[in-house]
PDB file of N, CA and C in Angstrom:
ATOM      1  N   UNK A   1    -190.405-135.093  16.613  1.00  0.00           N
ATOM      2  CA  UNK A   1    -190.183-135.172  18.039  1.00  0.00           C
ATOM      3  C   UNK A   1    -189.020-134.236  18.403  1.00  0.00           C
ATOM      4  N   UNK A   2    -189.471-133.409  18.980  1.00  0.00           N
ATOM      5  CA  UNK A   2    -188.036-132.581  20.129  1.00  0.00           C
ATOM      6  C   UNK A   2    -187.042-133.508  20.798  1.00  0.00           C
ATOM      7  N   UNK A   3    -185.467-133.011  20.515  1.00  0.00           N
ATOM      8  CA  UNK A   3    -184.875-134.006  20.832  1.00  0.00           C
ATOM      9  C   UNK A   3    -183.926-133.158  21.748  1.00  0.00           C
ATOM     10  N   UNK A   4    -183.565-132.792  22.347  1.00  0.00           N
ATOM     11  CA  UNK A   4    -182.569-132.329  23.558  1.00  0.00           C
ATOM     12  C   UNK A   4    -181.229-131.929  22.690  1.00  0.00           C
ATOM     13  N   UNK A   5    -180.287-132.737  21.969  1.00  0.00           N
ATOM     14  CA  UNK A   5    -179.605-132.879  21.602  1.00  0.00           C
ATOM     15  C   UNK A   5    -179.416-132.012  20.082  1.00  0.00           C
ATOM     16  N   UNK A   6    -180.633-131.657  19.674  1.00  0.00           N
ATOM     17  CA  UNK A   6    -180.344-131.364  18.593  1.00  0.00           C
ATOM     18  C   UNK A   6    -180.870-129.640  18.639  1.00  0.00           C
ATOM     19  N   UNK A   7    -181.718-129.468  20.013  1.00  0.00           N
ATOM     20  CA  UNK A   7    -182.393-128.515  19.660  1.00  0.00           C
ATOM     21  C   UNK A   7    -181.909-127.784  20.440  1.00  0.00           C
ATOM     22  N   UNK A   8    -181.149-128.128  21.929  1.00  0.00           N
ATOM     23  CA  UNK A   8    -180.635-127.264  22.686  1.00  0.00           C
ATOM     24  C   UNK A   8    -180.561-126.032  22.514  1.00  0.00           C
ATOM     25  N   UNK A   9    -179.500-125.734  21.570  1.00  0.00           N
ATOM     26  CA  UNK A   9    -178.977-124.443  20.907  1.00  0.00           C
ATOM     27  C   UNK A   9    -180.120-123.535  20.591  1.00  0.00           C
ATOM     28  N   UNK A  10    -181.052-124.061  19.876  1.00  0.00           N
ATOM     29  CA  UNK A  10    -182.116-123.489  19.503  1.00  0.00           C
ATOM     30  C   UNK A  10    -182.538-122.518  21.186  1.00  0.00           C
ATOM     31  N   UNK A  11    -182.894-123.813  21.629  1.00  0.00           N
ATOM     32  CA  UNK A  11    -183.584-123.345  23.151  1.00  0.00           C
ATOM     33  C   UNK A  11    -182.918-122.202  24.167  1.00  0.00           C
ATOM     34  N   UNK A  12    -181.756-121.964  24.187  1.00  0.00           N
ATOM     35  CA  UNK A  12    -180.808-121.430  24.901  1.00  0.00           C
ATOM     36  C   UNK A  12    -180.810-120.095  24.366  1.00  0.00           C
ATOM     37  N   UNK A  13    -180.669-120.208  22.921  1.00  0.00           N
ATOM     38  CA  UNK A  13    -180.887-118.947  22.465  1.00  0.00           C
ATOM     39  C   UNK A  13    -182.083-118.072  22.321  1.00  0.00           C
ATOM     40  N   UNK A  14    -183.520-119.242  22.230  1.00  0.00           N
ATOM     41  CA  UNK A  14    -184.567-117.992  22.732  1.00  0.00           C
ATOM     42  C   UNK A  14    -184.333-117.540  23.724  1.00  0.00           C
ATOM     43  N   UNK A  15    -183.933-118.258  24.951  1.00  0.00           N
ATOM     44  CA  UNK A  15    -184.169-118.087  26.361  1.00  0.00           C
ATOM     45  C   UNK A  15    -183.419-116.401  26.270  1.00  0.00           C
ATOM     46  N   UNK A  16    -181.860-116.877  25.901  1.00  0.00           N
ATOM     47  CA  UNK A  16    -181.256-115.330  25.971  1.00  0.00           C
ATOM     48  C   UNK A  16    -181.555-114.152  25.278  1.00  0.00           C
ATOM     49  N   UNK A  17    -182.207-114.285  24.414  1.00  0.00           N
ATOM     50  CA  UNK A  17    -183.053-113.514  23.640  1.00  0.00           C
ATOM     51  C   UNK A  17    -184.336-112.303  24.742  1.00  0.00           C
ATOM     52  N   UNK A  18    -184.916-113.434  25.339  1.00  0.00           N
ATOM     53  CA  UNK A  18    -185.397-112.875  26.399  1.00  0.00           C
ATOM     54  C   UNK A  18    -185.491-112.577  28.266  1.00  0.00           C
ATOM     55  N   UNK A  19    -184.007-113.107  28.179  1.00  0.00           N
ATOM     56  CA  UNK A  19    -183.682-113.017  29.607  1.00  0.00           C
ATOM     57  C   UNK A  19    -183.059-111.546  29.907  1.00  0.00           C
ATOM     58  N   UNK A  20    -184.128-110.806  31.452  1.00  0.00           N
ATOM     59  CA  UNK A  20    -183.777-109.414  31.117  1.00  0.00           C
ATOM     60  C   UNK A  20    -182.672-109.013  31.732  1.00  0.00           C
ATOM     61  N   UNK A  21    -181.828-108.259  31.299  1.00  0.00           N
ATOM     62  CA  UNK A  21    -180.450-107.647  31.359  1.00  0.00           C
ATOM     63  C   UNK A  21    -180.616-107.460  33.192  1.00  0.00           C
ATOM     64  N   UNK A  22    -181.070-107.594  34.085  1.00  0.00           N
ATOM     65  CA  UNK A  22    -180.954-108.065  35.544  1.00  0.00           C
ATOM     66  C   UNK A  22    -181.634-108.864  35.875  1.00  0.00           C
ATOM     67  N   UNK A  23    -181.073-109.905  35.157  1.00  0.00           N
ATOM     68  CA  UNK A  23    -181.624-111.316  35.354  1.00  0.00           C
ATOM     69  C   UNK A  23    -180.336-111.551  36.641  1.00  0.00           C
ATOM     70  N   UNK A  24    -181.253-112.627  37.685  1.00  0.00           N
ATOM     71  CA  UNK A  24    -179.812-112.994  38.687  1.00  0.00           C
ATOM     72  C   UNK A  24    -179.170-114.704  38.214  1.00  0.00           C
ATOM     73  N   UNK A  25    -180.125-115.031  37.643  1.00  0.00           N
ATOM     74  CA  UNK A  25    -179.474-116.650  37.610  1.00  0.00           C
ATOM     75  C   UNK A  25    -180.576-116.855  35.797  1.00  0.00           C
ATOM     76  N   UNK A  26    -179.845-118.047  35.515  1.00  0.00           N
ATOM     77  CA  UNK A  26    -180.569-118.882  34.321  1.00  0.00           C
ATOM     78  C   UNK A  26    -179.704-120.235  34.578  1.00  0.00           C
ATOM     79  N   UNK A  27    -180.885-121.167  34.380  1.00  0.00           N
ATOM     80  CA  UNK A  27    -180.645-122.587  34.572  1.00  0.00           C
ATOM     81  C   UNK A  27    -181.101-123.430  33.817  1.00  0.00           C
ATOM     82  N   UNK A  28    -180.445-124.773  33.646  1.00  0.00           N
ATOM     83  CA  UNK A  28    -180.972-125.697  32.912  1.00  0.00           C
ATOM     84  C   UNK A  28    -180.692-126.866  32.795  1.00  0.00           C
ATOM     85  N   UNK A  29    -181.309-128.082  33.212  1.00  0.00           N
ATOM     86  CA  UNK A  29    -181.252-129.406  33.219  1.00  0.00           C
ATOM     87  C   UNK A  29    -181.743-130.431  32.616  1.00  0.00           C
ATOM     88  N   UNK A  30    -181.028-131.343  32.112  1.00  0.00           N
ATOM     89  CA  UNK A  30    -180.995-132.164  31.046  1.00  0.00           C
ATOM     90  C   UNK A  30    -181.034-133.756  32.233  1.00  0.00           C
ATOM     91  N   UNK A  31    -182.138-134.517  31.193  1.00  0.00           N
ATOM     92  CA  UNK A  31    -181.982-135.847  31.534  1.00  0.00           C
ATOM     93  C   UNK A  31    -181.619-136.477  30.452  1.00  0.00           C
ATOM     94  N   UNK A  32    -181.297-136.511  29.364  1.00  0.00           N
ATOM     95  CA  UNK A  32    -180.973-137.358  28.351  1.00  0.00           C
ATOM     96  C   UNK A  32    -179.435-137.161  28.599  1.00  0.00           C
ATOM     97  N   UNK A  33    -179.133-138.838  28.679  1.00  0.00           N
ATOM     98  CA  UNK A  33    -178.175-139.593  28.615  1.00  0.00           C
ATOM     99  C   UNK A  33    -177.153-139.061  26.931  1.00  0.00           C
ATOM    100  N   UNK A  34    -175.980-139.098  27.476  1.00  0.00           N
ATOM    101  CA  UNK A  34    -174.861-139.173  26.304  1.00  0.00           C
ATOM    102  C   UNK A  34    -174.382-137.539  25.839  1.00  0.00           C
ATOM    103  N   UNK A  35    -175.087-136.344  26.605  1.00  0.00           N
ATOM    104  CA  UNK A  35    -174.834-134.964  25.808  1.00  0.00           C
ATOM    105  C   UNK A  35    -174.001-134.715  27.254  1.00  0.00           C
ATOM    106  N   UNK A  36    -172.828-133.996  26.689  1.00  0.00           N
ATOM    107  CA  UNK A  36    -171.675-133.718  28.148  1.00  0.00           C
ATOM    108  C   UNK A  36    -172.076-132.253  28.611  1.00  0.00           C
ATOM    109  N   UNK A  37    -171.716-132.394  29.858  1.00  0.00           N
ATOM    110  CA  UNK A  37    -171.795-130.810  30.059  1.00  0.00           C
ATOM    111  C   UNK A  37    -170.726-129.994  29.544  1.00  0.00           C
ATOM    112  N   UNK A  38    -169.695-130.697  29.399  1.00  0.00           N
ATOM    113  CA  UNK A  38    -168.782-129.553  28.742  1.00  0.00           C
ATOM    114  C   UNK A  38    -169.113-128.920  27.180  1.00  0.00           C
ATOM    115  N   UNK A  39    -170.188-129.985  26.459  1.00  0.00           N
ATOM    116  CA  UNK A  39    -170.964-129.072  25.562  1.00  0.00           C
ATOM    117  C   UNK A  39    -171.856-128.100  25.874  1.00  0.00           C
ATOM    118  N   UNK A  40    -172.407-128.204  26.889  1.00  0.00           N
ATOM    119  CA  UNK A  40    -173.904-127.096  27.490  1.00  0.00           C
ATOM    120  C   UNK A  40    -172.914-126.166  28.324  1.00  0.00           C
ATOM    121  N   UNK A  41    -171.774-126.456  28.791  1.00  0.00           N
ATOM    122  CA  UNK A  41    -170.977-125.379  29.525  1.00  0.00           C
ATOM    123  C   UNK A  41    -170.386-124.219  28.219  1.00  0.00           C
ATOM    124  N   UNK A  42    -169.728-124.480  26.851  1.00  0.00           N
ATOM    125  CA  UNK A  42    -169.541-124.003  25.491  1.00  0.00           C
ATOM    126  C   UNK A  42    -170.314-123.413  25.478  1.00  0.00           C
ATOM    127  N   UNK A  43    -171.724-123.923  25.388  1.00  0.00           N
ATOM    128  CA  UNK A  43    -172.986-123.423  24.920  1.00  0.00           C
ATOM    129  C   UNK A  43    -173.185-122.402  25.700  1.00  0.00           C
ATOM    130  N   UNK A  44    -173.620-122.124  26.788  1.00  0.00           N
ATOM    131  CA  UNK A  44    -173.769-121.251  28.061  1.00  0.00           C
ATOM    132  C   UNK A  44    -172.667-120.107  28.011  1.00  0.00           C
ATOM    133  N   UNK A  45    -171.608-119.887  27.315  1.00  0.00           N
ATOM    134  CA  UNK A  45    -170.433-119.381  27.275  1.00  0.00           C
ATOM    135  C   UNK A  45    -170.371-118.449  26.101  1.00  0.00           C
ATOM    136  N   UNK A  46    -170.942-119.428  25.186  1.00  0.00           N
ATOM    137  CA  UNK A  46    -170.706-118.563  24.238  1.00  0.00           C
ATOM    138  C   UNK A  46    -172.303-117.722  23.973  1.00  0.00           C
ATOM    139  N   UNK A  47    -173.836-117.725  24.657  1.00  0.00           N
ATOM    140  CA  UNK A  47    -174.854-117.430  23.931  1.00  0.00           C
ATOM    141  C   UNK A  47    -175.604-116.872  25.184  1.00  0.00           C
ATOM    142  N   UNK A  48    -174.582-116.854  26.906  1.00  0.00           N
ATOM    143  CA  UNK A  48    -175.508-115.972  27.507  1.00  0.00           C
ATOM    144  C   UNK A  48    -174.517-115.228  28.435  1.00  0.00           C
ATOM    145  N   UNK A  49    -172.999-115.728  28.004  1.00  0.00           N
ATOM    146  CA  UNK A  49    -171.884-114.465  28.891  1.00  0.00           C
ATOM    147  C   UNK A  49    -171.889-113.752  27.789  1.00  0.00           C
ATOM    148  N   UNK A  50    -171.590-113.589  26.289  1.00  0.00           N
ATOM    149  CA  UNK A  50    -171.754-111.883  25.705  1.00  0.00           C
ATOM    150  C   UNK A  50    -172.632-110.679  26.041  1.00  0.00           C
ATOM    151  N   UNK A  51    -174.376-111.030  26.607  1.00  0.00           N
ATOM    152  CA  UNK A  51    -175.259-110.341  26.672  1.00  0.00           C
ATOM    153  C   UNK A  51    -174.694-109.970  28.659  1.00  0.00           C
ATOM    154  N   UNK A  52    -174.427-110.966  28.703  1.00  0.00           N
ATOM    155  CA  UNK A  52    -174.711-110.994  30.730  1.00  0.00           C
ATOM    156  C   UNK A  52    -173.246-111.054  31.175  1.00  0.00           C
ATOM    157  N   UNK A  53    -172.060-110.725  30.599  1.00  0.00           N
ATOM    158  CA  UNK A  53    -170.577-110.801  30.750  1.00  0.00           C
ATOM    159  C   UNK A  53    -170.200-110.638  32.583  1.00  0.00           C
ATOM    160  N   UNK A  54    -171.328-109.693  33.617  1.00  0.00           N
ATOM    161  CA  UNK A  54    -170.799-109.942  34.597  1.00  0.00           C
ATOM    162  C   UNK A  54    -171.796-111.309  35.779  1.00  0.00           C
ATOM    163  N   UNK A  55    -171.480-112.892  35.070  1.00  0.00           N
ATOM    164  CA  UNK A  55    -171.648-113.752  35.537  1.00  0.00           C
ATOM    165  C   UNK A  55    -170.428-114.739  35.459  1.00  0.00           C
ATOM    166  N   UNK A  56    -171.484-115.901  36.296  1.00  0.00           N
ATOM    167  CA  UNK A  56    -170.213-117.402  36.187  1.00  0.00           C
ATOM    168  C   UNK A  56    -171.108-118.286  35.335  1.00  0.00           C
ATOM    169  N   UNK A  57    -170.462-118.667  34.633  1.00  0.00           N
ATOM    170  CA  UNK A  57    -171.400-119.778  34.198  1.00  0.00           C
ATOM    171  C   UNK A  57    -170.761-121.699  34.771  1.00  0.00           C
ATOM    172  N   UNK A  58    -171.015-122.202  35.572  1.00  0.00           N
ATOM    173  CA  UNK A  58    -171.094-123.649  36.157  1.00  0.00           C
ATOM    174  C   UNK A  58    -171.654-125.030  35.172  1.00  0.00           C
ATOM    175  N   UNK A  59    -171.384-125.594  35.449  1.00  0.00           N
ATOM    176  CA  UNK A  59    -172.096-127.188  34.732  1.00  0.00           C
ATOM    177  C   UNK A  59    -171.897-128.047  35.187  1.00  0.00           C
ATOM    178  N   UNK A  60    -172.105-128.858  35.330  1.00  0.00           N
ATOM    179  CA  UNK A  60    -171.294-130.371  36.255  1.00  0.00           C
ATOM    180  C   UNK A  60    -172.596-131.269  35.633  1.00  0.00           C
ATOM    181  N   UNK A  61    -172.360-132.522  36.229  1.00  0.00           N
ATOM    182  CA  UNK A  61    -173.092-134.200  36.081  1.00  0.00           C
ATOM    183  C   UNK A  61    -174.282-133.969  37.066  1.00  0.00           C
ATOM    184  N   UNK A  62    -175.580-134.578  37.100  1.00  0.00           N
ATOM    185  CA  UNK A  62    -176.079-134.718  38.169  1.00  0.00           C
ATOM    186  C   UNK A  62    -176.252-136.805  38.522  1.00  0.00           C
ATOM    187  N   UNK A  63    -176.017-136.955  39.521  1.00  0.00           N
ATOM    188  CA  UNK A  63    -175.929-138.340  39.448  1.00  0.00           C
ATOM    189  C   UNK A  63    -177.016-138.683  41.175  1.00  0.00           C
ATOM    190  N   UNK A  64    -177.192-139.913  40.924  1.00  0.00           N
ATOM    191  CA  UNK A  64    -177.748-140.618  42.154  1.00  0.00           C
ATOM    192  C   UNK A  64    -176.688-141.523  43.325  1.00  0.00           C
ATOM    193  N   UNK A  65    -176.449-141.446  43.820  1.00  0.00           N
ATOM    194  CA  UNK A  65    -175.810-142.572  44.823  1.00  0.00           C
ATOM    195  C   UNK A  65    -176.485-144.032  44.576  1.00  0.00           C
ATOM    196  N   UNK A  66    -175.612-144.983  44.194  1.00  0.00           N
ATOM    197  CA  UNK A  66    -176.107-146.161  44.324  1.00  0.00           C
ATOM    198  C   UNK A  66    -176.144-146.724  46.209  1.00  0.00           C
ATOM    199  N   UNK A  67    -177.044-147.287  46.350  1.00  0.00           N
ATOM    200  CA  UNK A  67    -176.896-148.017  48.176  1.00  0.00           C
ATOM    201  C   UNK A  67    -176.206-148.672  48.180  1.00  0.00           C
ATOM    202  N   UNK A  68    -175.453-148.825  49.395  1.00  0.00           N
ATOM    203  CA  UNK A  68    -174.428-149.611  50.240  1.00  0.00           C
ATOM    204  C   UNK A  68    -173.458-149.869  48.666  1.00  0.00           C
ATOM    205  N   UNK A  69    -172.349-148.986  47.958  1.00  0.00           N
ATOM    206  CA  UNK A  69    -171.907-148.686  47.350  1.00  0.00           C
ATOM    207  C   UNK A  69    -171.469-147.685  46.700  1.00  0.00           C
ATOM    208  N   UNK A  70    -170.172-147.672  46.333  1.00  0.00           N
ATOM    209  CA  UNK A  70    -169.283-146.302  46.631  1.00  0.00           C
ATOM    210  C   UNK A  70    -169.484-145.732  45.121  1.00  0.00           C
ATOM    211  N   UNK A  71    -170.612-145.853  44.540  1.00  0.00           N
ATOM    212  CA  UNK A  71    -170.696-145.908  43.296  1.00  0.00           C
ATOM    213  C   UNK A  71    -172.190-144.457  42.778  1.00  0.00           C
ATOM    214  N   UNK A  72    -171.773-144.319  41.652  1.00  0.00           N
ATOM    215  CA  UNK A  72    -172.945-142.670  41.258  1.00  0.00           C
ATOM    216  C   UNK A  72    -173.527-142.987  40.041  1.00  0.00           C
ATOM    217  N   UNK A  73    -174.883-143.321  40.025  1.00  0.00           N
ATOM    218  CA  UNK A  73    -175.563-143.323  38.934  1.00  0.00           C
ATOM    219  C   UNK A  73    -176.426-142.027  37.697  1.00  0.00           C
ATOM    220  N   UNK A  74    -175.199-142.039  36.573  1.00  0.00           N
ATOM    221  CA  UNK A  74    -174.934-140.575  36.467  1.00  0.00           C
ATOM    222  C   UNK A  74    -176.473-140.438  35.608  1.00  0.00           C
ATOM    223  N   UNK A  75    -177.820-139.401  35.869  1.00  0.00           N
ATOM    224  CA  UNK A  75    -178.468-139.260  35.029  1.00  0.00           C
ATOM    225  C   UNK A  75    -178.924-138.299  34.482  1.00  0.00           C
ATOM    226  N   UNK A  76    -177.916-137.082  34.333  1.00  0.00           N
ATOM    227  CA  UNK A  76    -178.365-136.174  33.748  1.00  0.00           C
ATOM    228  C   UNK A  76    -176.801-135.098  33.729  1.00  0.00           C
ATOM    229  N   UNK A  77    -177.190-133.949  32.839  1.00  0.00           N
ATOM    230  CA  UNK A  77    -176.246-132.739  33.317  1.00  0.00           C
ATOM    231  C   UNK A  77    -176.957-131.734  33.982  1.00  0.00           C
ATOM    232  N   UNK A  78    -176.599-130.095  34.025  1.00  0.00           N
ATOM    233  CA  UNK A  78    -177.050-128.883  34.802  1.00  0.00           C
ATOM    234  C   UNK A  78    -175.967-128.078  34.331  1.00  0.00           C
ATOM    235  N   UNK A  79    -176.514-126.645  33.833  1.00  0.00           N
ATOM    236  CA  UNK A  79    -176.284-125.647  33.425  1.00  0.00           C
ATOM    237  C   UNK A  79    -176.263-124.599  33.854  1.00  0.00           C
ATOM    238  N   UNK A  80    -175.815-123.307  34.409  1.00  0.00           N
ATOM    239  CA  UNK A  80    -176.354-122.348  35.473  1.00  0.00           C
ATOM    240  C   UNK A  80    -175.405-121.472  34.809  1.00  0.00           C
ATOM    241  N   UNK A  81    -176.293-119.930  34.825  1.00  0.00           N
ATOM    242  CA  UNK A  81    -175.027-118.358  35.035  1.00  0.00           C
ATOM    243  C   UNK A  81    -175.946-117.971  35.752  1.00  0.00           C
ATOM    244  N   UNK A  82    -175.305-117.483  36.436  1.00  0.00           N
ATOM    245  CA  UNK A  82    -175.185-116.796  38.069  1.00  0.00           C
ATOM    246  C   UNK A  82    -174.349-115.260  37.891  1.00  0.00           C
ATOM    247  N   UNK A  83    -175.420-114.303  38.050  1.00  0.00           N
ATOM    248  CA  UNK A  83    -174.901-112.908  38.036  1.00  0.00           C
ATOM    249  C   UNK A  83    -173.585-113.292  39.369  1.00  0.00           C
ATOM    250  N   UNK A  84    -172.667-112.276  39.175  1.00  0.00           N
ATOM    251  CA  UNK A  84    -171.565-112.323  40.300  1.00  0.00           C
ATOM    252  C   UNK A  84    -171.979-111.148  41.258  1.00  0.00           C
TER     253      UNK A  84
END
């Protein structure tokens, strides 16, 4: 079974392998629970700014709003480089 967690790396690196040198954006979102973005932000940093150096690369949580409560039901991360 493909597991998110283990294969990421794998995945990221075909992608950059074939993402073409005026590419404007690459993205990527995760629903499995427990992997941080500040690992997929590393990841993104180190395996698609050497090839694409004039981007940003972003990451953050994606979460839900719970109702009538001040509260965020966190279920996933997001990955992005963004030519500048």
């Amino acid at each position: 079974m493909w597991k998110f967690e283990k294969e990421v790396t794998k995945l990221i690196q075909a992608c950059a392998e074939i993402l073409d040198k005026d590419a404007l954006f690459f993205l990527i979102n995760s629903y499995t629970t427990g992997f941080s973005s500040i690992v997929l932000d590393n990841t993104l940093r180190t395996m698609i700014l050497p090839d694409h150096p004039n981007g940003i690369v972003e990451t953050g949580e994606i979460a839900l709003p719970i109702a009538n409560r001040d509260l965020l039901l966190p279920c996933g991360i997001y990955g992005s480089w963004q030519r500048k």
